[in-house]
C-alpha atoms as a PDB file:
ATOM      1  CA  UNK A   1       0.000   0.000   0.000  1.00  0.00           C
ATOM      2  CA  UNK A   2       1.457   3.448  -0.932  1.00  0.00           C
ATOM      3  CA  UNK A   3       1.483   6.119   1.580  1.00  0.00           C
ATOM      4  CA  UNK A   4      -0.526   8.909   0.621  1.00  0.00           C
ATOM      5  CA  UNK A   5       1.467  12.309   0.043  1.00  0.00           C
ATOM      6  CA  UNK A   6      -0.045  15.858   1.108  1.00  0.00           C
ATOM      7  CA  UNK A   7       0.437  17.985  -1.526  1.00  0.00           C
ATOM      8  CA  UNK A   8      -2.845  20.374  -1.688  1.00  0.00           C
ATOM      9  CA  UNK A   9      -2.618  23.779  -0.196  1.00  0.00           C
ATOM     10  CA  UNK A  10       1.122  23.326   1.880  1.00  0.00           C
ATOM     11  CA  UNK A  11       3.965  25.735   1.901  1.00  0.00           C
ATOM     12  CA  UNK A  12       5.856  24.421  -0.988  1.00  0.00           C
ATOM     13  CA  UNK A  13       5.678  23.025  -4.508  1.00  0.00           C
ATOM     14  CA  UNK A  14       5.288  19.151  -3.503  1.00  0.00           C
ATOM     15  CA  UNK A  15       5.916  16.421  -5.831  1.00  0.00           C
ATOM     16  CA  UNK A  16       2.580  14.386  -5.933  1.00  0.00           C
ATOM     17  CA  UNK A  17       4.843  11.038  -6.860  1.00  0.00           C
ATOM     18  CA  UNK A  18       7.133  10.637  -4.672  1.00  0.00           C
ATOM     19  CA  UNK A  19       6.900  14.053  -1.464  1.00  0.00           C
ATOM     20  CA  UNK A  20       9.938  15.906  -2.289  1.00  0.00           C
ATOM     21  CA  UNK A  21       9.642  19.544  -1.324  1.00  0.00           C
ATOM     22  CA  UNK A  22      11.134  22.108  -3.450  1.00  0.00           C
ATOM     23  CA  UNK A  23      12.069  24.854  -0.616  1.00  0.00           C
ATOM     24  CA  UNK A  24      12.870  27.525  -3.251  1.00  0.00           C
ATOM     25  CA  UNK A  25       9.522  27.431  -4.351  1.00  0.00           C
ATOM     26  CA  UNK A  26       9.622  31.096  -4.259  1.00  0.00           C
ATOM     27  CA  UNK A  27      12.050  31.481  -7.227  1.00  0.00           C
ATOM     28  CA  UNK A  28       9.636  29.315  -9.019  1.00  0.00           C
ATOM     29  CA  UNK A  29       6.822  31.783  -8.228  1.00  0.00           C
ATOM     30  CA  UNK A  30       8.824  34.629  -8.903  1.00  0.00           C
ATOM     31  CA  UNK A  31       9.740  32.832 -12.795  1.00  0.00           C
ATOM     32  CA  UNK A  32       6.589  31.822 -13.527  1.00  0.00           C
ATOM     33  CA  UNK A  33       3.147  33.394 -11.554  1.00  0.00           C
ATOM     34  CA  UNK A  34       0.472  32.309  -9.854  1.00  0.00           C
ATOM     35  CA  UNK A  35      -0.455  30.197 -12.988  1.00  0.00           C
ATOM     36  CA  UNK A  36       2.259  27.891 -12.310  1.00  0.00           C
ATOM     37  CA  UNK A  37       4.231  25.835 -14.741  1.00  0.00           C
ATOM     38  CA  UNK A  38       5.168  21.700 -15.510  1.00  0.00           C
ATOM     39  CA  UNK A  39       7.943  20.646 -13.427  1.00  0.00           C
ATOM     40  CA  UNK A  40      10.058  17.596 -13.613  1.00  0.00           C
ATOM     41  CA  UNK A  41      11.086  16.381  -9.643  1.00  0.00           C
ATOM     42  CA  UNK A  42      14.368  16.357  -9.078  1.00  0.00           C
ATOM     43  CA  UNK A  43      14.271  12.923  -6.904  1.00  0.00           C
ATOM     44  CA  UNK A  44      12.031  10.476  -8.806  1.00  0.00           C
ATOM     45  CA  UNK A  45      11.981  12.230 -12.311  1.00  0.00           C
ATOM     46  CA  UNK A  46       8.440  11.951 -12.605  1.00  0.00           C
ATOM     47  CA  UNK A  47       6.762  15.264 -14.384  1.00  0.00           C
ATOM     48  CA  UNK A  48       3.706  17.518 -12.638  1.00  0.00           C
ATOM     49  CA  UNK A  49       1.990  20.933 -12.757  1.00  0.00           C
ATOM     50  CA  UNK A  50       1.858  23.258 -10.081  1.00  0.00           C
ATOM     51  CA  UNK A  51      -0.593  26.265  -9.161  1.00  0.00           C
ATOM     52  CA  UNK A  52       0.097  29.144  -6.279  1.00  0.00           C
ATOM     53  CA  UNK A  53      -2.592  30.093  -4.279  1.00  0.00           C
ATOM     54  CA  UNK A  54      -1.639  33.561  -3.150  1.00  0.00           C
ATOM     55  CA  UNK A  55      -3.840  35.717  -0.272  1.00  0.00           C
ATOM     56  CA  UNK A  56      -3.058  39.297   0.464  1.00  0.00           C
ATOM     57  CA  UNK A  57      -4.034  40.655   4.190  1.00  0.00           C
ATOM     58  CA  UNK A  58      -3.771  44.174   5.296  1.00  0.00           C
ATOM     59  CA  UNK A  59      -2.976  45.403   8.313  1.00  0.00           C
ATOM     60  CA  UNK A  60      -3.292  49.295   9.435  1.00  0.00           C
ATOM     61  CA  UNK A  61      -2.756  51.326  12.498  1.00  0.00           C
ATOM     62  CA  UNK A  62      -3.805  54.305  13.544  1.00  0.00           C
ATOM     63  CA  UNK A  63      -1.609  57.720  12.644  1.00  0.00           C
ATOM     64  CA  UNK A  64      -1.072  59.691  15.975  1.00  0.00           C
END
């Protein structure tokens, strides 16, 4: 039985094969968009296609 591998909605591009994180995932964004791109995993080869879900939150304070 395989182990099933999280790889909706986590902090980094996650290869659904085989886990591997990529922790420069942020160069990624910053080369391709929120749109995403194909990607071939370093560890087990195996080819996917990743999306970034991006939120913006505000925060403000009062002038005195």
């Amino acid at each position: 039985m395989s182990k099933e591998i999280d790889h909706s909605n986590v902090d980094y591009i996650t290869c659904p094969n085989c886990g591997r994180q990529d922790h420069d995932s942020t160069e990624s964004l910053s080369l391709h968009g929120e749109q995403g791109a194909k990607e071939e995993c370093d560890k087990c080869g195996c080819e996917f296609k990743w999306t970034a879900d991006i939120s913006v939150t505000y925060t403000t304070e009062k002038i005195p």
